[in-house]
C-alpha atoms as a PDB file:
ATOM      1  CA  UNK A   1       8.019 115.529 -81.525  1.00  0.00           C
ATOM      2  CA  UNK A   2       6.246 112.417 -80.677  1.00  0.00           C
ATOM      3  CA  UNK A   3       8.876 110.024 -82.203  1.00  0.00           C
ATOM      4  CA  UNK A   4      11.431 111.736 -79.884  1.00  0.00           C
ATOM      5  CA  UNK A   5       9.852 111.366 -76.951  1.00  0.00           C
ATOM      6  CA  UNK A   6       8.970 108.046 -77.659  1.00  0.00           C
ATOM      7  CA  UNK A   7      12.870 107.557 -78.452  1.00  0.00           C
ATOM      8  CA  UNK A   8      14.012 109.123 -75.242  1.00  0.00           C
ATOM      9  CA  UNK A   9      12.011 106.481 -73.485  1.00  0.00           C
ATOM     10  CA  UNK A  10      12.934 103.183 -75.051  1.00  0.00           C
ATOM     11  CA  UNK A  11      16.547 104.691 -74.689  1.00  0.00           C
ATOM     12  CA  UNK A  12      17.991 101.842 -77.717  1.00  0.00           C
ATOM     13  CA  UNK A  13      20.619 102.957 -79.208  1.00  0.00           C
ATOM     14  CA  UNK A  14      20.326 102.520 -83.280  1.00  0.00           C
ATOM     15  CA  UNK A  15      17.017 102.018 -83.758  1.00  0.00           C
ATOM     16  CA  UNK A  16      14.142 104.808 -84.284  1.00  0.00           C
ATOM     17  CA  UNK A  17      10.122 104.405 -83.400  1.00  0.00           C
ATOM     18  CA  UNK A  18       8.010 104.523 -86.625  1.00  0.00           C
ATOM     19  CA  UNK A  19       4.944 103.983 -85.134  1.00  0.00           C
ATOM     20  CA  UNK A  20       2.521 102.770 -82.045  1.00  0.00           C
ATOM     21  CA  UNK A  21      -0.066 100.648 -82.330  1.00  0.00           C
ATOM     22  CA  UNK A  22      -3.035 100.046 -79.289  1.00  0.00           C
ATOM     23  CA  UNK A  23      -3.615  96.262 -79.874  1.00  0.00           C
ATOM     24  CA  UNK A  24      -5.900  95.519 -77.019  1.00  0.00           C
ATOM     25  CA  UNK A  25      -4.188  95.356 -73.851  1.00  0.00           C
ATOM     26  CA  UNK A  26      -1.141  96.099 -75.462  1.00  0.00           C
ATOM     27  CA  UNK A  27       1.102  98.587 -76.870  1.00  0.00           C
ATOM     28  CA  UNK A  28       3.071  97.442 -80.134  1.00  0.00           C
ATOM     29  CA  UNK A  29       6.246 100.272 -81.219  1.00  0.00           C
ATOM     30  CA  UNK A  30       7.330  99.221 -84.201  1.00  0.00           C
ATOM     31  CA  UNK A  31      11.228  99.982 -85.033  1.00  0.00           C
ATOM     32  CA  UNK A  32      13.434 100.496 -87.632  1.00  0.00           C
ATOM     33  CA  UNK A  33      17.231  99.852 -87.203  1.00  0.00           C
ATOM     34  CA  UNK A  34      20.156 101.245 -88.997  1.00  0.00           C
ATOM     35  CA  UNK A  35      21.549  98.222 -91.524  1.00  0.00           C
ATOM     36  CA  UNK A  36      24.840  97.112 -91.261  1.00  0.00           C
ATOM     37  CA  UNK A  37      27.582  97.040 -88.375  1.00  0.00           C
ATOM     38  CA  UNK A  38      25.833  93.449 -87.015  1.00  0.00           C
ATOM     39  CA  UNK A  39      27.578  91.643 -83.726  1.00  0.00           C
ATOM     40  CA  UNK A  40      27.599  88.442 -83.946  1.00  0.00           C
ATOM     41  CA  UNK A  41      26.577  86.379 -80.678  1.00  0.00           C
ATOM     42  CA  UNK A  42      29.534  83.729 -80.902  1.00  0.00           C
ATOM     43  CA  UNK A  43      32.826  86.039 -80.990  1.00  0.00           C
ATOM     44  CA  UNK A  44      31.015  89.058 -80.648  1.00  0.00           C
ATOM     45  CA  UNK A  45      33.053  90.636 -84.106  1.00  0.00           C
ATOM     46  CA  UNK A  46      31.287  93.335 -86.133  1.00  0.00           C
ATOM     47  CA  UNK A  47      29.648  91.536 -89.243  1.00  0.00           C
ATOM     48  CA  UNK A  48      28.784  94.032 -92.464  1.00  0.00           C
ATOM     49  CA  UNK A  49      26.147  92.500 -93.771  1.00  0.00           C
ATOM     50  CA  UNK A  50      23.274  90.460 -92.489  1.00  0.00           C
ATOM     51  CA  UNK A  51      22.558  86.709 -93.880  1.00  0.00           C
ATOM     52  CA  UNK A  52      18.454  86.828 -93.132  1.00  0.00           C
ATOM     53  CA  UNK A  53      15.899  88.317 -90.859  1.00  0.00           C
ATOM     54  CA  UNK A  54      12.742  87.574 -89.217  1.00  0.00           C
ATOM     55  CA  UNK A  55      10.555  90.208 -87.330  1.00  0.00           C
ATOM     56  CA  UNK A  56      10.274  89.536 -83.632  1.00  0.00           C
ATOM     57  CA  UNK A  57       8.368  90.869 -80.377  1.00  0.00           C
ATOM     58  CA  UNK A  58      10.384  91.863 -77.662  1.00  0.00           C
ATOM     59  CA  UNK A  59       8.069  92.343 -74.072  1.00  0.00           C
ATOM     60  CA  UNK A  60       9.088  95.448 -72.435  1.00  0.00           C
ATOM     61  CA  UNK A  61       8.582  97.508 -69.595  1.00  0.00           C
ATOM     62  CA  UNK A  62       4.788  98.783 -69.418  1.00  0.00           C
ATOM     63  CA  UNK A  63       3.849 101.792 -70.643  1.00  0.00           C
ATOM     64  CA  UNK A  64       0.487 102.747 -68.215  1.00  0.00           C
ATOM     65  CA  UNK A  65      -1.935 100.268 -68.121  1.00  0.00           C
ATOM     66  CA  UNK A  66      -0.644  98.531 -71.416  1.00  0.00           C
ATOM     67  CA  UNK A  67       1.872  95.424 -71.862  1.00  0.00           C
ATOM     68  CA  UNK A  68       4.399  96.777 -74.588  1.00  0.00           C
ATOM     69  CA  UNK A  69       6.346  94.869 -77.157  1.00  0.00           C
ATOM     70  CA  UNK A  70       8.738  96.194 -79.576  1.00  0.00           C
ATOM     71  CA  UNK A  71       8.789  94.905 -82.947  1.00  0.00           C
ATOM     72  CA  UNK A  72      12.040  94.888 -85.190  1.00  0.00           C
ATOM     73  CA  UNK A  73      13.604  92.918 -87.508  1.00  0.00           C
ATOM     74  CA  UNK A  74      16.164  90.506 -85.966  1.00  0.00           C
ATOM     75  CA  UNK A  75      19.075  89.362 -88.013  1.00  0.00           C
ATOM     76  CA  UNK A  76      21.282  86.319 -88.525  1.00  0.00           C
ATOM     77  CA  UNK A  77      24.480  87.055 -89.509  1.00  0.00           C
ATOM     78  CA  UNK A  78      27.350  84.266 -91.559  1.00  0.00           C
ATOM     79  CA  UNK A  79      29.916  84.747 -89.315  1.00  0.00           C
ATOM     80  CA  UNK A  80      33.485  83.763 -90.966  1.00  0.00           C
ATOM     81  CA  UNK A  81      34.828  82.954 -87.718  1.00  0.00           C
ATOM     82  CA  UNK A  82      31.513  81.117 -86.382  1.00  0.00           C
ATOM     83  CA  UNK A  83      29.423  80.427 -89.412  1.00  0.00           C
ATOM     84  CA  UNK A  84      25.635  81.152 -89.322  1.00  0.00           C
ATOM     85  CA  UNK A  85      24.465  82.812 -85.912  1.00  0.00           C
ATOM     86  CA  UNK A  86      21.935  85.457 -84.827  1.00  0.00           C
ATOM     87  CA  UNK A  87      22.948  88.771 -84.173  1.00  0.00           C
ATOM     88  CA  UNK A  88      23.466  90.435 -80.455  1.00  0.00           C
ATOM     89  CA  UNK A  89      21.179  93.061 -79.182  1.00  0.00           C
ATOM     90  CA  UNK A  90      22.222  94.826 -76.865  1.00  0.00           C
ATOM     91  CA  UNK A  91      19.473  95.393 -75.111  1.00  0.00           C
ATOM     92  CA  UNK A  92      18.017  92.047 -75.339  1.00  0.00           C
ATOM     93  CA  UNK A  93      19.514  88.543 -74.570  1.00  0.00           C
ATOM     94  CA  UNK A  94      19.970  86.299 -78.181  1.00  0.00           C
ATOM     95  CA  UNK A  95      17.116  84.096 -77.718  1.00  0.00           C
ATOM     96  CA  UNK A  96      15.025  85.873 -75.423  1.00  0.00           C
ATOM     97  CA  UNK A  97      11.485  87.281 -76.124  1.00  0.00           C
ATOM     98  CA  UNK A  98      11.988  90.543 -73.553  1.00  0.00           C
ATOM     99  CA  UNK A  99      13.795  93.111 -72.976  1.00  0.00           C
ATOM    100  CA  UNK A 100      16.797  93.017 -70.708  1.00  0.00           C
ATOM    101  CA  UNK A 101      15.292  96.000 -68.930  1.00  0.00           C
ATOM    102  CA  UNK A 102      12.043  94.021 -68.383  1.00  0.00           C
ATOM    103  CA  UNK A 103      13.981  90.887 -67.161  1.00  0.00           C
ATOM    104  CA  UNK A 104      15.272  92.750 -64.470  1.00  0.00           C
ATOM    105  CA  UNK A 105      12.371  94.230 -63.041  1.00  0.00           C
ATOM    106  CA  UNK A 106      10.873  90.829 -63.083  1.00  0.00           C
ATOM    107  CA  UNK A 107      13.912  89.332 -61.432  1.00  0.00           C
ATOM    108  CA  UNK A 108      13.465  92.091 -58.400  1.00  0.00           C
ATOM    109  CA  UNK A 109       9.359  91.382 -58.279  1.00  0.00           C
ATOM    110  CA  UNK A 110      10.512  87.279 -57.156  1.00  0.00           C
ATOM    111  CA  UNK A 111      12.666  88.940 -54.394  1.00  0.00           C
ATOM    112  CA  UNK A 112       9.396  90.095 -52.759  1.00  0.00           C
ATOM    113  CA  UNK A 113       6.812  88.187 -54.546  1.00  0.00           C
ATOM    114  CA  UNK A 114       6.445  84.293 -54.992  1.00  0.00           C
ATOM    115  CA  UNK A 115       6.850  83.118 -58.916  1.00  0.00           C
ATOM    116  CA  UNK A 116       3.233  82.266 -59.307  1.00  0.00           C
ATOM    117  CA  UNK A 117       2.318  85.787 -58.208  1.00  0.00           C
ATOM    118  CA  UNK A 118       4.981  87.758 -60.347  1.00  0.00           C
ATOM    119  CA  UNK A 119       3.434  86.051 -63.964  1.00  0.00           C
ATOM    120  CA  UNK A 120      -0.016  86.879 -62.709  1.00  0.00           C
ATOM    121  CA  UNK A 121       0.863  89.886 -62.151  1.00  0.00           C
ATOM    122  CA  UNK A 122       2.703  90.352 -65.056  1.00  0.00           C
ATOM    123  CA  UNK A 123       0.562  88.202 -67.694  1.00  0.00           C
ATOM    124  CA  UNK A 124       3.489  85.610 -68.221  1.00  0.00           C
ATOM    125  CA  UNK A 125       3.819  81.859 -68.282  1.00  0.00           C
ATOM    126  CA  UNK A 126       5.464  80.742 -65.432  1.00  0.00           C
ATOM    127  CA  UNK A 127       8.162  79.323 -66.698  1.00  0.00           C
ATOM    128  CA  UNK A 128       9.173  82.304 -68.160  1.00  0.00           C
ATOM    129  CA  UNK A 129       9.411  84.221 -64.827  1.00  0.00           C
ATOM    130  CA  UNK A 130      10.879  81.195 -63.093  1.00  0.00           C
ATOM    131  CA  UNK A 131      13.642  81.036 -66.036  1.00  0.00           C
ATOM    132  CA  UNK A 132      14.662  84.972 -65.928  1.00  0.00           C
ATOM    133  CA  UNK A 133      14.784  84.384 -61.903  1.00  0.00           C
ATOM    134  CA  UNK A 134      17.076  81.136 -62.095  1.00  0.00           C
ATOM    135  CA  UNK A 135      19.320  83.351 -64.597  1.00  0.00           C
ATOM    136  CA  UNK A 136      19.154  86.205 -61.916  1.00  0.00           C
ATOM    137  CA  UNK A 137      20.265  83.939 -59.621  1.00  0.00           C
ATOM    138  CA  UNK A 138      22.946  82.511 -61.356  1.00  0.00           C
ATOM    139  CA  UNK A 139      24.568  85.545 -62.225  1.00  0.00           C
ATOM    140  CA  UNK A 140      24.338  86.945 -58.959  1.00  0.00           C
ATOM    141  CA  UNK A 141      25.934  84.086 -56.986  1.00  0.00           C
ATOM    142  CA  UNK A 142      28.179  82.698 -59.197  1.00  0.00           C
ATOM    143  CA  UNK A 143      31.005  83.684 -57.317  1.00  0.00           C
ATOM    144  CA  UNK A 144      30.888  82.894 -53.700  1.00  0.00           C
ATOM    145  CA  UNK A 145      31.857  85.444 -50.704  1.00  0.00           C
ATOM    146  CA  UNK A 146      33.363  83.213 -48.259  1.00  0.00           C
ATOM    147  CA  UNK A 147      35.015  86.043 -46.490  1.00  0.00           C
ATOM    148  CA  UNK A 148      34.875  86.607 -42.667  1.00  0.00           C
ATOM    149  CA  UNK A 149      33.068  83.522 -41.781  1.00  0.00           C
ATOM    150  CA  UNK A 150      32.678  83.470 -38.487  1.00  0.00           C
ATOM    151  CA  UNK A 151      28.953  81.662 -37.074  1.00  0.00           C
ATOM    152  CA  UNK A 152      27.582  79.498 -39.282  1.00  0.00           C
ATOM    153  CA  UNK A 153      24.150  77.334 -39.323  1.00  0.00           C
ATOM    154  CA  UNK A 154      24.276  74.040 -41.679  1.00  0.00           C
ATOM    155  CA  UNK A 155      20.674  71.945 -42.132  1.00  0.00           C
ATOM    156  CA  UNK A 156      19.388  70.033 -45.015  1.00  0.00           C
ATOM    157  CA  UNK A 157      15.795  70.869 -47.199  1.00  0.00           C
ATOM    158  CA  UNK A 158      14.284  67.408 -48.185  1.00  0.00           C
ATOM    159  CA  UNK A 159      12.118  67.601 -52.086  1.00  0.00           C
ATOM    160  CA  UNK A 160      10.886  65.118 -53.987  1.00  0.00           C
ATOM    161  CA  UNK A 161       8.617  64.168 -51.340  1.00  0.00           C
ATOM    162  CA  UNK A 162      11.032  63.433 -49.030  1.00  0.00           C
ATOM    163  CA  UNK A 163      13.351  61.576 -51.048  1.00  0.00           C
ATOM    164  CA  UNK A 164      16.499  63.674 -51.966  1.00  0.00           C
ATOM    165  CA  UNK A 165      18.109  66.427 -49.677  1.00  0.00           C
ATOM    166  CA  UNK A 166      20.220  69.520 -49.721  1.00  0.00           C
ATOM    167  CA  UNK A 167      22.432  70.621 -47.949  1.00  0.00           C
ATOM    168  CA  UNK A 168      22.328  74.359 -46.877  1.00  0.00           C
ATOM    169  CA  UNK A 169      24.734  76.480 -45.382  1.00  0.00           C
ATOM    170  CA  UNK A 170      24.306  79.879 -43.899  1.00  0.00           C
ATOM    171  CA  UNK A 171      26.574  82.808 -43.033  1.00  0.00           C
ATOM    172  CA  UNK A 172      24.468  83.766 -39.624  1.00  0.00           C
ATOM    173  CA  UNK A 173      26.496  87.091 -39.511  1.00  0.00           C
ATOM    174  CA  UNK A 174      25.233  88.132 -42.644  1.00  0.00           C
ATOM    175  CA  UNK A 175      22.108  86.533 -42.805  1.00  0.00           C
ATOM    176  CA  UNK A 176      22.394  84.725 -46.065  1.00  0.00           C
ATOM    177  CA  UNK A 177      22.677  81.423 -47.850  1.00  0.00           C
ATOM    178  CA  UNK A 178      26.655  80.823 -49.158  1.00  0.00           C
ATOM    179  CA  UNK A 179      26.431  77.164 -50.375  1.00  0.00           C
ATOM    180  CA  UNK A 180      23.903  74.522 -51.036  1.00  0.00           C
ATOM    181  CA  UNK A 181      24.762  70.941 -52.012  1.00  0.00           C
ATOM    182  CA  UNK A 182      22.613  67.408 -53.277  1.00  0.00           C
ATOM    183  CA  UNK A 183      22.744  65.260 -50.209  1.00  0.00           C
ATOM    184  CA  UNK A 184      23.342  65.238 -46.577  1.00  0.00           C
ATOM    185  CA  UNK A 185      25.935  62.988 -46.097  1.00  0.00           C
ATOM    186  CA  UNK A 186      29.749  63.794 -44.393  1.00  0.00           C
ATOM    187  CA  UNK A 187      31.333  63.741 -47.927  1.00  0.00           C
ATOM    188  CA  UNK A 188      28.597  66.506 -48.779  1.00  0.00           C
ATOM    189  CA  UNK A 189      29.744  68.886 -46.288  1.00  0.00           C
ATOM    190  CA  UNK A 190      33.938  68.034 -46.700  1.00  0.00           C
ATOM    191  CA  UNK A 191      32.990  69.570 -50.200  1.00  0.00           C
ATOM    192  CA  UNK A 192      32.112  72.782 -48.635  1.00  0.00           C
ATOM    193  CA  UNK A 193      35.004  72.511 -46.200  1.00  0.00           C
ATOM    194  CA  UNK A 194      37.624  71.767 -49.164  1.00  0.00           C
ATOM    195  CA  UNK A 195      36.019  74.879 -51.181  1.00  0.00           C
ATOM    196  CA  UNK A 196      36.644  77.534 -48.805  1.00  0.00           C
ATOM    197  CA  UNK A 197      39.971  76.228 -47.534  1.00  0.00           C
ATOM    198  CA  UNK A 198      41.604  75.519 -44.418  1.00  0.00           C
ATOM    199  CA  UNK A 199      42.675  79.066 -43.345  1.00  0.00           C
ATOM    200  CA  UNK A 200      39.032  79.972 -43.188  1.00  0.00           C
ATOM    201  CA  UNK A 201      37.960  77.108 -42.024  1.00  0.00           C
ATOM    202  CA  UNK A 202      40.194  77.980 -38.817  1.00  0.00           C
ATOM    203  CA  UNK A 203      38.275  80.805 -38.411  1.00  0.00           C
ATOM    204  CA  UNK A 204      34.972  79.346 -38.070  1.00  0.00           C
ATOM    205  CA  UNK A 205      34.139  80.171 -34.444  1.00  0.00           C
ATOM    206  CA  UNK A 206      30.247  78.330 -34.084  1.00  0.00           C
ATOM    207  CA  UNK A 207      28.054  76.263 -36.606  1.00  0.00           C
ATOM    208  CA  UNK A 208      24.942  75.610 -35.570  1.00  0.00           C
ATOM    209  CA  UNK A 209      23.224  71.811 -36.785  1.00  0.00           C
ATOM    210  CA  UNK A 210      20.429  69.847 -35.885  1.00  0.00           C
ATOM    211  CA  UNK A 211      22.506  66.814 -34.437  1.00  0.00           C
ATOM    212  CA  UNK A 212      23.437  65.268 -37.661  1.00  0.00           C
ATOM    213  CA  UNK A 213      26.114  63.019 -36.915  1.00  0.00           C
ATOM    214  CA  UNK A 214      27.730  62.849 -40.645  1.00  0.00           C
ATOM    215  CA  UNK A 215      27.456  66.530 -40.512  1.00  0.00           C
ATOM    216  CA  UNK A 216      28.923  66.665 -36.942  1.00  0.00           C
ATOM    217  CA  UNK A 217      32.327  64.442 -38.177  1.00  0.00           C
ATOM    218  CA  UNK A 218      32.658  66.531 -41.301  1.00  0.00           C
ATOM    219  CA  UNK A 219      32.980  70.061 -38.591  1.00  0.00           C
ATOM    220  CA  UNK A 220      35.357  67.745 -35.890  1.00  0.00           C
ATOM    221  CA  UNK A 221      37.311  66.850 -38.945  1.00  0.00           C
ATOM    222  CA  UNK A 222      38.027  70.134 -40.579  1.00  0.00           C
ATOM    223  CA  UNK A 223      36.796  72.825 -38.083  1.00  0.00           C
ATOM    224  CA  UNK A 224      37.675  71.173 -34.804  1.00  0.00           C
ATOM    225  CA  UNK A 225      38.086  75.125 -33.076  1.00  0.00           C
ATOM    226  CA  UNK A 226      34.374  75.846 -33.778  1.00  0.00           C
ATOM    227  CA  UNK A 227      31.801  75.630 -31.213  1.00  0.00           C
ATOM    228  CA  UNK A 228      28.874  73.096 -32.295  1.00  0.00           C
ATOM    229  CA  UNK A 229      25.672  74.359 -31.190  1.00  0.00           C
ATOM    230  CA  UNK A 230      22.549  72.594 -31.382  1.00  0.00           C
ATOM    231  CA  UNK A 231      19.400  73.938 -32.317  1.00  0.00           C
ATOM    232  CA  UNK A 232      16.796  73.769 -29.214  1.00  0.00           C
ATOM    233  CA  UNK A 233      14.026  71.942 -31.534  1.00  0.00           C
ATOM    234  CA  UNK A 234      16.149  69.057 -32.072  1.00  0.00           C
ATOM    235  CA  UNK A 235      17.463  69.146 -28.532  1.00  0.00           C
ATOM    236  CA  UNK A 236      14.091  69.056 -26.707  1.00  0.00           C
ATOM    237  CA  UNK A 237      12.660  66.087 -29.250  1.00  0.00           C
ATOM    238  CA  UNK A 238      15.799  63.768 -28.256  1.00  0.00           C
ATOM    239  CA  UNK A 239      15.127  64.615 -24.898  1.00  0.00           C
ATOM    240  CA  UNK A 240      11.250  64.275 -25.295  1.00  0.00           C
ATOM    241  CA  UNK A 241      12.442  60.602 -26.387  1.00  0.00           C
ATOM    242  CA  UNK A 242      14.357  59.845 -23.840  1.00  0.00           C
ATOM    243  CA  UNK A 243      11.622  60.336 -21.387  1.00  0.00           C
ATOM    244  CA  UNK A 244       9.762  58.067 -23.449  1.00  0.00           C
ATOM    245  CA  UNK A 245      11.800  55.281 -23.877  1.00  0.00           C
ATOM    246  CA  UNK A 246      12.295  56.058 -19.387  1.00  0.00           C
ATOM    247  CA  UNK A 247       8.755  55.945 -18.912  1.00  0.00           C
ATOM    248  CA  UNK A 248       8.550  52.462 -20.957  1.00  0.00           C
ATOM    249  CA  UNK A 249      10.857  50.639 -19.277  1.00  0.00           C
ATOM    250  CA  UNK A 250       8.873  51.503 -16.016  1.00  0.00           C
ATOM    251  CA  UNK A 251      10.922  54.175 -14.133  1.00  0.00           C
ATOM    252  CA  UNK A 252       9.929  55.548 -10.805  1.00  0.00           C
ATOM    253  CA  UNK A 253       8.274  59.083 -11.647  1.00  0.00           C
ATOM    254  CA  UNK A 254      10.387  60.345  -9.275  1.00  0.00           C
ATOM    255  CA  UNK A 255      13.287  59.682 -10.378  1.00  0.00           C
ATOM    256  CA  UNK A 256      11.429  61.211 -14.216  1.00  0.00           C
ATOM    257  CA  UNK A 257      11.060  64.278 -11.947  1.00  0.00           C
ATOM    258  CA  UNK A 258      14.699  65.007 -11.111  1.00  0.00           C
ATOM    259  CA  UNK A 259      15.720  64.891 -14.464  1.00  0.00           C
END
C-alpha cells in the first residue's frame, strides 16, 4: 500500500519506488525502472538496449520538512543515428540534477523572491537557481508579442559599473518589458524598429525617453506619427541647469523669476 501511494505522488511514468530512506534532512526514494525502450536525447528515437549506466540523484519537490532526491539508474544509450548519448527522461532535463517539476517551482519562487533568497530558501547554490531562472526566461520570451503597440517607454540600464548599457523597451499598455538590447546608441534602437516592422511601427502613438538624442533620431526616423514624451525627471534637471548656467553668467533675478 505504501509503494502505491508513494507512486501516485512522484506521478513517473515507468519507474516503481523500492524504498525511502531518512538521510538527515533529506528524503532519498530509490527507483527501479523498466529496462529497455530508451530515448535517446539527440533524435529522440526509441533505443532497445542501453550502452552503460550510472546511478544519479535527482532533487525534487519536498516532501514535509525534508529535501527529496530520487535515485535511479541513468542510462547512455549507442545511438545508430547519433552514436553514444544519454538517455531522455521525461521528467527530468538530460544533464540536470532536478526534477523538471522542481525547476518550475523554483522558476515561480524568482518571480516573487530575489535569487539569493530562493537558494536559501531552498538549500541550493546560487547558480543553480539563477541557471533554472535564465532557462525560464528563455523559454518564456523567446518569441516576442509585438502586437498592439501602442505607448511605449524606451531607457537604458548601465552594469559593469557604469560602463556598458542596455537598452530597454517597454509596452506601457501592458506593463511589460518586449525587447532589451547591448548599447544605447541610434543603431541600437533601428534594430528594434527593423524587428517589429514598419506597419507597427505606424501604429506607435507615444514613446516615452529621457531626452536621448540618438534614441530621439532613431523614433523621428521610423516612428515620425508618435508623440515623444519626456519623462519629468529628466525635464526638471535640464531645466535645473539652465538656471544654473543663468545664474552664472550674472542674470537679473528678476528676470530668473519670470521664467
Amino acid at each position: 500500500m505504501s509503494e502505491n501511494i508513494i507512486a501516485n505522488w512522484l506521478n513517473i511514468p515507468h519507474v516503481r519506488p523500492e524504498k525511502v530512506d531518512i538521510r538527515g534532512e533529506s528524503t532519498v526514494i530509490e527507483l527501479s525502472r523498466e529496462r529497455g525502450g530508451f530515448i535517446c536525447s539527440g533524435c529522440k528515437k526509441i533505443i532497445k538496449n542501453g550502452y552503460d549506466c550510472r546511478k544519479v540523484y535527482l532533487r525534487d519537490l519536498s516532501c514535509f520538512e525534508y529535501n527529496s532526491y530520487l535515485a535511479l539508474e541513468k542510462f547512455r544509450v549507442n545511438c545508430p543515428s547519433c552514436g553514444i548519448k544519454v538517455e531522455e527522461l521525461g521528467f527530468a532535463r538530460v544533464f540536470s540534477h532536478c526534477t523538471k517539476r522542481f525547476e518550475d517551482y523554483v522558476a515561480k519562487l524568482c518571480k516573487i523572491l530575489p535569487i539569493s533568497a530562493v537558494a536559501e530558501l531552498l538549500e541550493l547554490d546560487w547558480k543553480t537557481v539563477k541557471e533554472i531562472d535564465k532557462r525560464y526566461l528563455a523559454k518564456k520570451f523567446s518569441i516576442p508579442d509585438y502586437s498592439c503597440l501602442k505607448i511605449l517607454a524606451i531607457d537604458e540600464l548601465s552594469y559593469k559599473s557604469g560602463y556598458r548599457y542596455l537598452t530597454i523597451v517597454l509596452d506601457i499598455v501592458r506593463t511589460r518589458v518586449i525587447w532589451v538590447q547591448e548599447g544605447r546608441r541610434k543603431e541600437t534602437l533601428d534594430k528594434f524598429f527593423a524587428e517589429i516592422g514598419g506597419t507597427r511601427a505606424k501604429e506607435i502613438m507615444a514613446i516615452a525617453i529621457d531626452m536621448w538624442d540618438p534614441y530621439l533620431a532613431s523614433i523621428l526616423k521610423y516612428a515620425p506619427g508618435a508623440k515623444v514624451v519626456f519623462d519629468k525627471f529628466h525635464v526638471i534637471a535640464e531645466y535645473s541647469k539652465m538656471l544654473d548656467k543663468m545664474r552664472n553668467t550674472g542674470l537679473p533675478l528678476t528676470l530668473e523669476r519670470r521664467l
